[in-house]
Structures are given as structure tokens and as C-alpha cells.
N, C-alpha and C. Protein backbone atom coordinates (compact mmCIF):
# COMPACT_ATOMS: atom_id res chain seq x y z
N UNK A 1 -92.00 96.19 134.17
CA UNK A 1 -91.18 95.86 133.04
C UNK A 1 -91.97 95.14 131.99
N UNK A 2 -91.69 95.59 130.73
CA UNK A 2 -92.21 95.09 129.50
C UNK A 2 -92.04 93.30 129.47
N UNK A 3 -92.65 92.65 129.28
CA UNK A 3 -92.18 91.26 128.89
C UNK A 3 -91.77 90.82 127.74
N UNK A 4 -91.02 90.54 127.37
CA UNK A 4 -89.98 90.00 126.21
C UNK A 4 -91.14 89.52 125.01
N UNK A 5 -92.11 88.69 125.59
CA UNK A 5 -92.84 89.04 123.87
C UNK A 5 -93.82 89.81 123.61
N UNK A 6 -93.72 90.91 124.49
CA UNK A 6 -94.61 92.24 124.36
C UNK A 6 -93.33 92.97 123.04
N UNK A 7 -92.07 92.99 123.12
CA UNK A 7 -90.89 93.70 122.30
C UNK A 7 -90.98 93.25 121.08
N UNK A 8 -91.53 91.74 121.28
CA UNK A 8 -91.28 91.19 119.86
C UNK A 8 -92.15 91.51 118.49
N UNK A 9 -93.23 91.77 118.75
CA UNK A 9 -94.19 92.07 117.96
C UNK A 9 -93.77 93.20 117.02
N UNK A 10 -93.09 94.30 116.58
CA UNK A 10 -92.83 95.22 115.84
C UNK A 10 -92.19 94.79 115.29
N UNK A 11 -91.32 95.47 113.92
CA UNK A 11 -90.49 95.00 113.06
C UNK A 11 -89.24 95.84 113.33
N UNK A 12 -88.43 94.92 113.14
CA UNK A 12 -86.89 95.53 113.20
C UNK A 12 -86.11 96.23 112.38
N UNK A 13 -85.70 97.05 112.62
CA UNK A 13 -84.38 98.09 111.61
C UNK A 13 -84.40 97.40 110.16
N UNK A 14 -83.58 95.97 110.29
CA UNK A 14 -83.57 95.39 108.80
C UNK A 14 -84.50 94.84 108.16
N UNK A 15 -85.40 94.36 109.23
CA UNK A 15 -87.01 93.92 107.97
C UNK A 15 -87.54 95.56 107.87
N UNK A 16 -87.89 96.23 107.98
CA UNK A 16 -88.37 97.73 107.19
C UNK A 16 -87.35 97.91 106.42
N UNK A 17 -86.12 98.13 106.64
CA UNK A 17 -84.96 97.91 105.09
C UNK A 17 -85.29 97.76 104.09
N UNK A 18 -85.26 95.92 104.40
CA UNK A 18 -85.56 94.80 103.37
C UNK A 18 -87.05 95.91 102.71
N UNK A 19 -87.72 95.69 103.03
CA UNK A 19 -89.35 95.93 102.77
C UNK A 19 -89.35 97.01 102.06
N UNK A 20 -88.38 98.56 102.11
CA UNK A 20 -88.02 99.61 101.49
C UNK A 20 -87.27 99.20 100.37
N UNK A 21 -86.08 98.02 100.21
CA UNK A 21 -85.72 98.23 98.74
C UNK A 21 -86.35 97.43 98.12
N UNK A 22 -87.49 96.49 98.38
CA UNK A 22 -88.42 95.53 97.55
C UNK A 22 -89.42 96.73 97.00
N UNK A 23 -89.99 97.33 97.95
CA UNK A 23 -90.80 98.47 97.46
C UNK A 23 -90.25 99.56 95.90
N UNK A 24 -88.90 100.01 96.75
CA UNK A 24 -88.25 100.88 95.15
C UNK A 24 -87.58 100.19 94.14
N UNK A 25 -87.32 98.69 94.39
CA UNK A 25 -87.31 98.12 93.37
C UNK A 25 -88.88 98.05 92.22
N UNK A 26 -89.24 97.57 92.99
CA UNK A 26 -90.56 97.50 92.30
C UNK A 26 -91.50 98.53 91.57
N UNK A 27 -91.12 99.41 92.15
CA UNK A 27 -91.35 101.08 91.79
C UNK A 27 -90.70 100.72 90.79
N UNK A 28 -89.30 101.26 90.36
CA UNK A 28 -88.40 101.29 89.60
C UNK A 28 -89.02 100.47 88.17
N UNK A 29 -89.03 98.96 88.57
CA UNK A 29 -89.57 98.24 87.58
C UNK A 29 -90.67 98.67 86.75
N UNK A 30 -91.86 98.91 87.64
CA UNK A 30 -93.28 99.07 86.88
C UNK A 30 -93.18 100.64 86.30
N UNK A 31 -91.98 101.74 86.93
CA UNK A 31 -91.78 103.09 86.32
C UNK A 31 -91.42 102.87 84.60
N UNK A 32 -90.45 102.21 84.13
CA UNK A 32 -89.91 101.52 83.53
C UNK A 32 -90.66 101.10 82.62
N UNK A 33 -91.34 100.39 83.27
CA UNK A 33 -92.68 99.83 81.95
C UNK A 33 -93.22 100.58 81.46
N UNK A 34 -93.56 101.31 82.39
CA UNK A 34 -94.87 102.35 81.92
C UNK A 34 -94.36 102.78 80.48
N UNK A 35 -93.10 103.58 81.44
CA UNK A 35 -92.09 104.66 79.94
C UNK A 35 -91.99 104.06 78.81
N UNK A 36 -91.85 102.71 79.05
CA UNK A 36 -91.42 101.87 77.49
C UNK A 36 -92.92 101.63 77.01
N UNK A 37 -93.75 101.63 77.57
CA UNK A 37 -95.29 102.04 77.20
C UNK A 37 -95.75 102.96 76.12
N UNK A 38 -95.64 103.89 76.52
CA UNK A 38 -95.65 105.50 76.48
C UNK A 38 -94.95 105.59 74.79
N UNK A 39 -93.46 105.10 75.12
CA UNK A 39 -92.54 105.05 74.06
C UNK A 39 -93.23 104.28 72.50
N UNK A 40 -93.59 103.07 72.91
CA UNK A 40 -94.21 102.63 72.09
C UNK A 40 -95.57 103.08 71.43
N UNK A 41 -96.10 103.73 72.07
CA UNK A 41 -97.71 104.80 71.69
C UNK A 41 -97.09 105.48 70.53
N UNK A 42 -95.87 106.30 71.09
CA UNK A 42 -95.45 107.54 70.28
C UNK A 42 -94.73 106.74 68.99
N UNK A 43 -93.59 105.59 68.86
CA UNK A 43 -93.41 105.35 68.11
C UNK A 43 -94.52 104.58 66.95
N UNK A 44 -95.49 103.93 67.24
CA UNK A 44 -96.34 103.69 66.84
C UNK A 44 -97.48 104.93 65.95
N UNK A 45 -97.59 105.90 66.79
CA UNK A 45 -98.01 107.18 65.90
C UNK A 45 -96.88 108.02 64.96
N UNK A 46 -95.81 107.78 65.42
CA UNK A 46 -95.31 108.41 64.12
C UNK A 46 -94.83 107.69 63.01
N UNK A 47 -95.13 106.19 63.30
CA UNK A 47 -95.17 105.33 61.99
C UNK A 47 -96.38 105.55 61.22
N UNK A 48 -97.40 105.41 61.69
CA UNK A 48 -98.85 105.98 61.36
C UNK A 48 -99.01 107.06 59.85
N UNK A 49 -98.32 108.41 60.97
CA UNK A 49 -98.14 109.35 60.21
C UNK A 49 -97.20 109.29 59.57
N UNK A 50 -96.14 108.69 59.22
CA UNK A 50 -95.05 108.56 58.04
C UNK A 50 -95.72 107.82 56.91
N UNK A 51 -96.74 106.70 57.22
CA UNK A 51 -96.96 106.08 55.76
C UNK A 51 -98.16 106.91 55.44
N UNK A 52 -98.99 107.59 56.00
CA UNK A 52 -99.90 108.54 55.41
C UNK A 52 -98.73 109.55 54.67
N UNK A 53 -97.80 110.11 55.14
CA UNK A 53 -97.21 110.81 54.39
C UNK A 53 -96.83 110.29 53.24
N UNK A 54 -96.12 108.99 52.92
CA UNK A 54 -95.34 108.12 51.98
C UNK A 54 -96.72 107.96 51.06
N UNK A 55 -98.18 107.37 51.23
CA UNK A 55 -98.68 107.09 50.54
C UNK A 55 -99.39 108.71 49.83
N UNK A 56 -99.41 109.70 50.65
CA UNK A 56 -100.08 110.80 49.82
C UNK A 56 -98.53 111.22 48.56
N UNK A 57 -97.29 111.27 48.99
CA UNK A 57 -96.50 111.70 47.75
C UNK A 57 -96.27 110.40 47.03
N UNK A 58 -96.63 109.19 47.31
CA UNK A 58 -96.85 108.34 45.87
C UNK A 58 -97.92 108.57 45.25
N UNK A 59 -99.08 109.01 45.50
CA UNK A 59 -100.07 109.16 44.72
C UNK A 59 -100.03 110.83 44.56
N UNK A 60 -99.04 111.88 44.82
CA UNK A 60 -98.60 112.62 43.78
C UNK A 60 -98.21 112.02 42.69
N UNK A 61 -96.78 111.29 42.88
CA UNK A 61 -96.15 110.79 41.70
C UNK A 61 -97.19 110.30 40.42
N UNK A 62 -98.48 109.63 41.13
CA UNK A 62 -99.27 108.85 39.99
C UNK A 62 -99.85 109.90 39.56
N UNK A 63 -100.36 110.91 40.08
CA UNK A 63 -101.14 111.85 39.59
C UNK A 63 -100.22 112.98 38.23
N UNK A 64 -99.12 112.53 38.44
CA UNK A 64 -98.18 113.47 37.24
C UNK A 64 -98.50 112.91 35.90
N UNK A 65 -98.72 113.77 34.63
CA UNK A 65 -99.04 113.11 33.57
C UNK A 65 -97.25 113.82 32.58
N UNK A 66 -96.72 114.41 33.42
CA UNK A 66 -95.46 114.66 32.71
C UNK A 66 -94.07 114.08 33.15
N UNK A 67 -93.25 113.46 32.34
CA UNK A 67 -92.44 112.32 32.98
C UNK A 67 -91.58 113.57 33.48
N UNK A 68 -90.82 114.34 32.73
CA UNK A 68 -90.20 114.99 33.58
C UNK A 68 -90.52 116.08 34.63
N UNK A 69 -91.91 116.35 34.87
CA UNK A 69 -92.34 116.47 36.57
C UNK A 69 -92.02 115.75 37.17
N UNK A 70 -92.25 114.53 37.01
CA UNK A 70 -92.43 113.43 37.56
C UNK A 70 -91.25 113.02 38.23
N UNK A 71 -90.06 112.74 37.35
CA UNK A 71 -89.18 112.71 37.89
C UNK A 71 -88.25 113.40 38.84
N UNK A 72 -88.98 115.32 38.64
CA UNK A 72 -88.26 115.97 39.67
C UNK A 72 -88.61 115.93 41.09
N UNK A 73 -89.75 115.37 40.97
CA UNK A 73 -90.49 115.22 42.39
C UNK A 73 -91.04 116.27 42.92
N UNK A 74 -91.33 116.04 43.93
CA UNK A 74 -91.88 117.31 44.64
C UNK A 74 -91.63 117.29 46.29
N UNK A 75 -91.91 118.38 47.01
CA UNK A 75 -91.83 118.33 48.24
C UNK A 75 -93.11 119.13 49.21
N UNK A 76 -93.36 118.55 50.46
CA UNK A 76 -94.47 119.36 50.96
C UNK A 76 -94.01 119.28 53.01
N UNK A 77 -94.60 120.04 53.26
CA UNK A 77 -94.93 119.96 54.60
C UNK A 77 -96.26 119.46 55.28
N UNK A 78 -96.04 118.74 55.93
CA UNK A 78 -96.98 118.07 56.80
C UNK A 78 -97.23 118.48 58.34
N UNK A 79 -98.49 119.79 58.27
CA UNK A 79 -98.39 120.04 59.89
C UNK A 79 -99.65 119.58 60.53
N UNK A 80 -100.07 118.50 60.00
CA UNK A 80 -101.37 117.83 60.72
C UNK A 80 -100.96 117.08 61.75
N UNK A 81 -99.80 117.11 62.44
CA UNK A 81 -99.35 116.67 63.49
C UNK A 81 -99.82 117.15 64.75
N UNK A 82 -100.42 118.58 65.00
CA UNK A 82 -100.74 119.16 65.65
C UNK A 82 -99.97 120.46 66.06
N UNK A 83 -100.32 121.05 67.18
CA UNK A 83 -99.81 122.22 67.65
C UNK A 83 -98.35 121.69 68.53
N UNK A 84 -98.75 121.06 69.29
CA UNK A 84 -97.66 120.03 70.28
C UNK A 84 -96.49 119.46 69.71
N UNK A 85 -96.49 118.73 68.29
CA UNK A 85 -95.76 117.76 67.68
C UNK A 85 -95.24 118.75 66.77
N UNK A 86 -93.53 118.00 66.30
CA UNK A 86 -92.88 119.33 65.12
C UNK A 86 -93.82 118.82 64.04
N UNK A 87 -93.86 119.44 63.08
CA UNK A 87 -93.88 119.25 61.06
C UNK A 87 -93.33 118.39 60.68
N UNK A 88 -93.36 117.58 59.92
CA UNK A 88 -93.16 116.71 59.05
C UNK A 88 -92.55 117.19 57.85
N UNK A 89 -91.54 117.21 57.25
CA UNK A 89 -90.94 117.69 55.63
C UNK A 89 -90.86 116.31 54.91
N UNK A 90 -91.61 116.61 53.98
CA UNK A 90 -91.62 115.10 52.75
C UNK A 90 -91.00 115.78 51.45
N UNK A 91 -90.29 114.90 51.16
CA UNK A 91 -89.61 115.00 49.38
C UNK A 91 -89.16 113.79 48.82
N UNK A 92 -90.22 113.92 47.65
CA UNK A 92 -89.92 112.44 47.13
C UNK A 92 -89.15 112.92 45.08
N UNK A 93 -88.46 111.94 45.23
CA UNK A 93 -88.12 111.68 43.25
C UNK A 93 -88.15 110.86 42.95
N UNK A 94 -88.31 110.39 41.81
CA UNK A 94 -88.49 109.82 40.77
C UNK A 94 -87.45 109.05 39.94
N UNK A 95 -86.74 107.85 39.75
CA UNK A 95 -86.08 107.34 38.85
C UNK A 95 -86.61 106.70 37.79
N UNK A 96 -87.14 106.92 36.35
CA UNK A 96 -88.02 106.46 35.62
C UNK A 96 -87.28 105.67 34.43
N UNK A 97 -87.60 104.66 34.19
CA UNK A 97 -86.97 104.17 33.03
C UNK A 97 -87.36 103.40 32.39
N UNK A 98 -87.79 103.58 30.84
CA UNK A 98 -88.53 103.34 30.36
C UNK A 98 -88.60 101.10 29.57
N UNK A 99 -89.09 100.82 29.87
CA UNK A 99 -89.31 99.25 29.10
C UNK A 99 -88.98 99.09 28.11
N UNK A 100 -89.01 97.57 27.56
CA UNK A 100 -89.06 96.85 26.03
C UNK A 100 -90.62 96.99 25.66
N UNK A 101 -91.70 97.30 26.79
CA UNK A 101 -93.14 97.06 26.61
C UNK A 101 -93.64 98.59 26.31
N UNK A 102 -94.35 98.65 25.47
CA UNK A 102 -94.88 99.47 25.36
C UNK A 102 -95.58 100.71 26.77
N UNK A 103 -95.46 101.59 26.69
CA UNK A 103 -96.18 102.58 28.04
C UNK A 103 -95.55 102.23 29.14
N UNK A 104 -94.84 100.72 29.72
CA UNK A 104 -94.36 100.58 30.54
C UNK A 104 -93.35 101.05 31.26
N UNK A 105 -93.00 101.38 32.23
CA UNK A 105 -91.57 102.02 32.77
C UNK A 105 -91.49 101.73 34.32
N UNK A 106 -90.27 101.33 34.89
CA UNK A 106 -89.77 100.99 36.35
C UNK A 106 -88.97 102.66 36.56
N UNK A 107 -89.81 102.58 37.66
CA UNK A 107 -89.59 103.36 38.52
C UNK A 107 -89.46 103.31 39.92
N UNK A 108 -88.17 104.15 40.33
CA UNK A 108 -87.97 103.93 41.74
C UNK A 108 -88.27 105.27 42.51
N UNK A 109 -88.75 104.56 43.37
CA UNK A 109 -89.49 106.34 44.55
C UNK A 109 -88.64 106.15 45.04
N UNK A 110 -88.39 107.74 45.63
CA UNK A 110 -87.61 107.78 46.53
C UNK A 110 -88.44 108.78 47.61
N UNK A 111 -88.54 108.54 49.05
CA UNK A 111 -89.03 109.81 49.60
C UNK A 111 -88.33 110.00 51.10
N UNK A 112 -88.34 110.88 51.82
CA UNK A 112 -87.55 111.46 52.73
C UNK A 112 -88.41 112.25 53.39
N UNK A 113 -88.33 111.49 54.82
CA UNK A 113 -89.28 112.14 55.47
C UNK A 113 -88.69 112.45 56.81
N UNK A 114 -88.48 113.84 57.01
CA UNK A 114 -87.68 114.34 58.20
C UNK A 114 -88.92 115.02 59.03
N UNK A 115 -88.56 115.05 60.53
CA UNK A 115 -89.54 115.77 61.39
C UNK A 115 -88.94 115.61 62.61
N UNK A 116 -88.83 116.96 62.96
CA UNK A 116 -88.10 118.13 63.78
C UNK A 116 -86.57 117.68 63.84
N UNK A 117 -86.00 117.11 64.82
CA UNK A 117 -84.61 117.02 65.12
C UNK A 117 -84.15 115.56 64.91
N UNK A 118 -85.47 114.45 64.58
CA UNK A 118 -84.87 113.34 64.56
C UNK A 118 -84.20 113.13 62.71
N UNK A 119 -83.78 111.84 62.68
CA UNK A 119 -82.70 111.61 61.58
C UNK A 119 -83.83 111.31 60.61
N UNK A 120 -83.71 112.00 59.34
CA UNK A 120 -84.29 111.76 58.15
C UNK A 120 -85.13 109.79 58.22
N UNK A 121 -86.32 109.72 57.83
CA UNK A 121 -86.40 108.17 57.14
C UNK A 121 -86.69 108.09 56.04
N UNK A 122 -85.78 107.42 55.26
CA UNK A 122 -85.63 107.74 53.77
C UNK A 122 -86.37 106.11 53.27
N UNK A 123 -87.39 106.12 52.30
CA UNK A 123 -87.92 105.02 51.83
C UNK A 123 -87.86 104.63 50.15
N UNK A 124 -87.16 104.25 49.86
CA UNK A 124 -86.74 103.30 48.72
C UNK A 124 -87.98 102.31 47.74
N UNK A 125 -88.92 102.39 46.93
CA UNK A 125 -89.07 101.71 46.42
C UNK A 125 -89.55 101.67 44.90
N UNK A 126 -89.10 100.34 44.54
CA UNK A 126 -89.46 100.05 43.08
C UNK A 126 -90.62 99.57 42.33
N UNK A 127 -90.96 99.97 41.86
CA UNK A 127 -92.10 99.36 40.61
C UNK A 127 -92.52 99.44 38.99
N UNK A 128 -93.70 98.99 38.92
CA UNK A 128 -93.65 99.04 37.23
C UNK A 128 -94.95 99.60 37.56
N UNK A 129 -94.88 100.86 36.20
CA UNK A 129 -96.06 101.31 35.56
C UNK A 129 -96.67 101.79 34.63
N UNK A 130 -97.65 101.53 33.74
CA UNK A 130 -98.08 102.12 32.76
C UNK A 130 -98.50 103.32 32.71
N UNK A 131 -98.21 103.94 31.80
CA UNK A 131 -98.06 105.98 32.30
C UNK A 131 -97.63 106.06 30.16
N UNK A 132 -98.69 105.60 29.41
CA UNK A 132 -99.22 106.05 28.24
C UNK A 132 -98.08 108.18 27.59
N UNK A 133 -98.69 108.68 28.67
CA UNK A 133 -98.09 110.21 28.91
C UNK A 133 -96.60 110.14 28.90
N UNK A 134 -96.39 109.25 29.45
CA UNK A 134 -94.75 109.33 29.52
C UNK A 134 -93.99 108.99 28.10
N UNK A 135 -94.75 108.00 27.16
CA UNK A 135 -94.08 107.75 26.12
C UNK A 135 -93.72 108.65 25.01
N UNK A 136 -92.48 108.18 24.61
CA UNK A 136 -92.19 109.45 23.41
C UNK A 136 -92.74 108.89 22.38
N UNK A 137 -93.18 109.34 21.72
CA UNK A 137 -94.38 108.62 20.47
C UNK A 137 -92.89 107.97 19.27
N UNK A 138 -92.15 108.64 19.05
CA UNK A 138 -91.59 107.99 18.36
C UNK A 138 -91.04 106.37 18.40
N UNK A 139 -90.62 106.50 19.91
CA UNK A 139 -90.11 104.64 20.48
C UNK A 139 -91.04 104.43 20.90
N UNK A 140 -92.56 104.76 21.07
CA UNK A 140 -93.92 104.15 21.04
C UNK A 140 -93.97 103.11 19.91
N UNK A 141 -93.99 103.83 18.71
CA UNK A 141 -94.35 103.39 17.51
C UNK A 141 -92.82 101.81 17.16
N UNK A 142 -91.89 102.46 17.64
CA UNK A 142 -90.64 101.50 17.81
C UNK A 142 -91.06 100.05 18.22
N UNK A 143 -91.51 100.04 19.38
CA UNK A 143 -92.19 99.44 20.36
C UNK A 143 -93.03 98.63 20.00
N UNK A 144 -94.22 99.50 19.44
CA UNK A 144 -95.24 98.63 18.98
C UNK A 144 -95.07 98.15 17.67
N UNK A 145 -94.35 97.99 16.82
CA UNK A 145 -93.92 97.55 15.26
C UNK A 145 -93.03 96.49 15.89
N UNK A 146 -92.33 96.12 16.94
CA UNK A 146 -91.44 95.23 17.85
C UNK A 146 -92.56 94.17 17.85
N UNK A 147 -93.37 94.47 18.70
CA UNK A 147 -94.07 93.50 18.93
C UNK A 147 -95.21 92.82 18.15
N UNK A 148 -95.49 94.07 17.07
CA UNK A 148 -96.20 93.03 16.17
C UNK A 148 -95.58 92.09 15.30
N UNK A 149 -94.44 92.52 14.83
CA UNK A 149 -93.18 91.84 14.45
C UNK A 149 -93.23 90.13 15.04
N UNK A 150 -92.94 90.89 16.29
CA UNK A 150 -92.65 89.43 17.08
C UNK A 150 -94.08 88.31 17.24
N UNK A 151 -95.29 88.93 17.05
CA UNK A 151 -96.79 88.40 17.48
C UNK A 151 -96.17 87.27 15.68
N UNK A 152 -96.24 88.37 14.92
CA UNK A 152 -96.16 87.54 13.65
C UNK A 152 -95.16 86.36 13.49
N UNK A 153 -94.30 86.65 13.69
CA UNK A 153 -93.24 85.64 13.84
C UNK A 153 -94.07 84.11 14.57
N UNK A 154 -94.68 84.47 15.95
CA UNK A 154 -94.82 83.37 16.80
C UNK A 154 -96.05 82.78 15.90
N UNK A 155 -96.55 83.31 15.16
CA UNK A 155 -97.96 83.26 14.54
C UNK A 155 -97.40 82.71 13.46
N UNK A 156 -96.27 82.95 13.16
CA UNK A 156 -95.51 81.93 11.48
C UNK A 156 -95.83 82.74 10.43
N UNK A 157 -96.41 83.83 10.64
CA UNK A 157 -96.93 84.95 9.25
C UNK A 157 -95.60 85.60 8.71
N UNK A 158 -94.10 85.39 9.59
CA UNK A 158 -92.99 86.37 8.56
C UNK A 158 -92.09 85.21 9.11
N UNK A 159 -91.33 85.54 7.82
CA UNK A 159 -89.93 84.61 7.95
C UNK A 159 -88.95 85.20 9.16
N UNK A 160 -88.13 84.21 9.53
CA UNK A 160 -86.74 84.40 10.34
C UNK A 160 -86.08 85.08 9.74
């Protein structure tokens, strides 16, 4: 007959249990990570490639020397994503409006950048720029007779 602490030495039904759901817990956990890993790579590259997209159709926009091109915008496809990854569709416009300053005008981009099935990201922004081309020579000349006007005034050379 076996002696009683010859039996004892193996592990019992519920410690291998125990030891099995610490194990697939733990699995579970570090599976988990990984994915949210992974997740973050990819979201991280397609931020990447969205502001390469955003910054090549703003520097369309700058490259327009006609306001109303300019303002219709334009649109392109982006398949430097690869063979693996969908296309990219960019379309950006233009809200232009012209200053009290000479050549100056605020303008708001607008651009829209969809790729494959996810939801459009649409980017919004405003600025000021000098764009000479854009002015209509007539409220050029408006413009600049304004401000010499006004230079003189501060200068005391014309009456109130």
C-alpha cells in the first residue's frame, strides 16, 4: 500500500482549475493588449496619411492664381496607400473673402477626406492671405486711395 504522503505530492482537481483560469485569464488580458496595439499602429498611420493628404490640397489651394478656381476647389484620389489598404478621396473648397487691406482675404478650407467604408473626416480651417491675383483692380485701387487717405490723415497732411 501506497503511504499517505506518497498521494500527496500531485496536484488536485481544483489547484489545476485554479491554475487553468489564471492562465486564460491572462491569455485573454495580454490578447487584448496586443489588439489595442495593433489598433493604435493603424490608427496612427492613417492619421499620417490624412495630413499628407490635407497638406498636399492646401498647397493646391495656394498654388491657384484664380480666385474663382480657387474657390471651387478641387478633388483627387489618393492610392499611395498601397495594394492592401482602400484609396483615399480628398475634396477640398474654398470660402474666400476679401479684406479692408489691400490683396488680403480670409479664407476658410474646407477638405473631406473619405477612405473606403469609414465616415468621411472633414477638416475646417481658417486663415489670412495675400493672393495680389485675387484682387479686382478696381477695389484694389479703392483700397489703396483708403489707406493713403488714412496714412495722411495720421501724418496731419489732410483735414478731418
Amino acid at each position: 500500500m501506497p503511504s499517505r504522503s506518497h498521494a500527496a505530492r500531485g496536484f488536485t482537481l481544483v489547484e489545476v482549475l485554479i491554475g487553468l483560469v489564471i492562465f486564460a485569464l491572462t491569455t485573454v488580458v495580454l490578447g487584448s493588449a496586443y489588439l489595442n496595439v495593433l489598433q493604435g499602429y493603424e490608427s496612427a498611420r492613417s492619421a499620417n496619411a490624412s495630413d499628407v493628404d490635407l497638406e498636399y490640397a492646401r498647397s493646391q489651394l495656394l498654388a491657384q492664381a484664380d480666385l474663382q478656381t480657387a474657390q471651387n476647389g478641387a478633388e483627387f484620389d489618393d492610392t499611395s496607400t498601397g495594394a492592401d489598404l482602400a484609396s483615399r478621396h480628398v475634396k477640398w473648397t474654398a470660402d474666400i473673402e476679401p479684406t479692408d487691406t489691400t490683396d488680403l482675404f480670409t479664407v476658410t478650407f474646407t477638405c473631406t477626406i473619405t477612405e473606403g467604408s469609414k465616415l468621411p473626416d472633414k477638416v475646417t480651417e481658417t486663415f489670412m492671405l495675400v493672393r495680389p491675383t485675387w484682387s479686382d483692380p478696381t477695389t484694389r485701387s479703392t483700397l489703396r486711395q483708403n489707406a493713403a487717405n488714412r496714412v495722411a490723415l495720421v501724418q496731419g497732411k489732410q483735414a478731418q
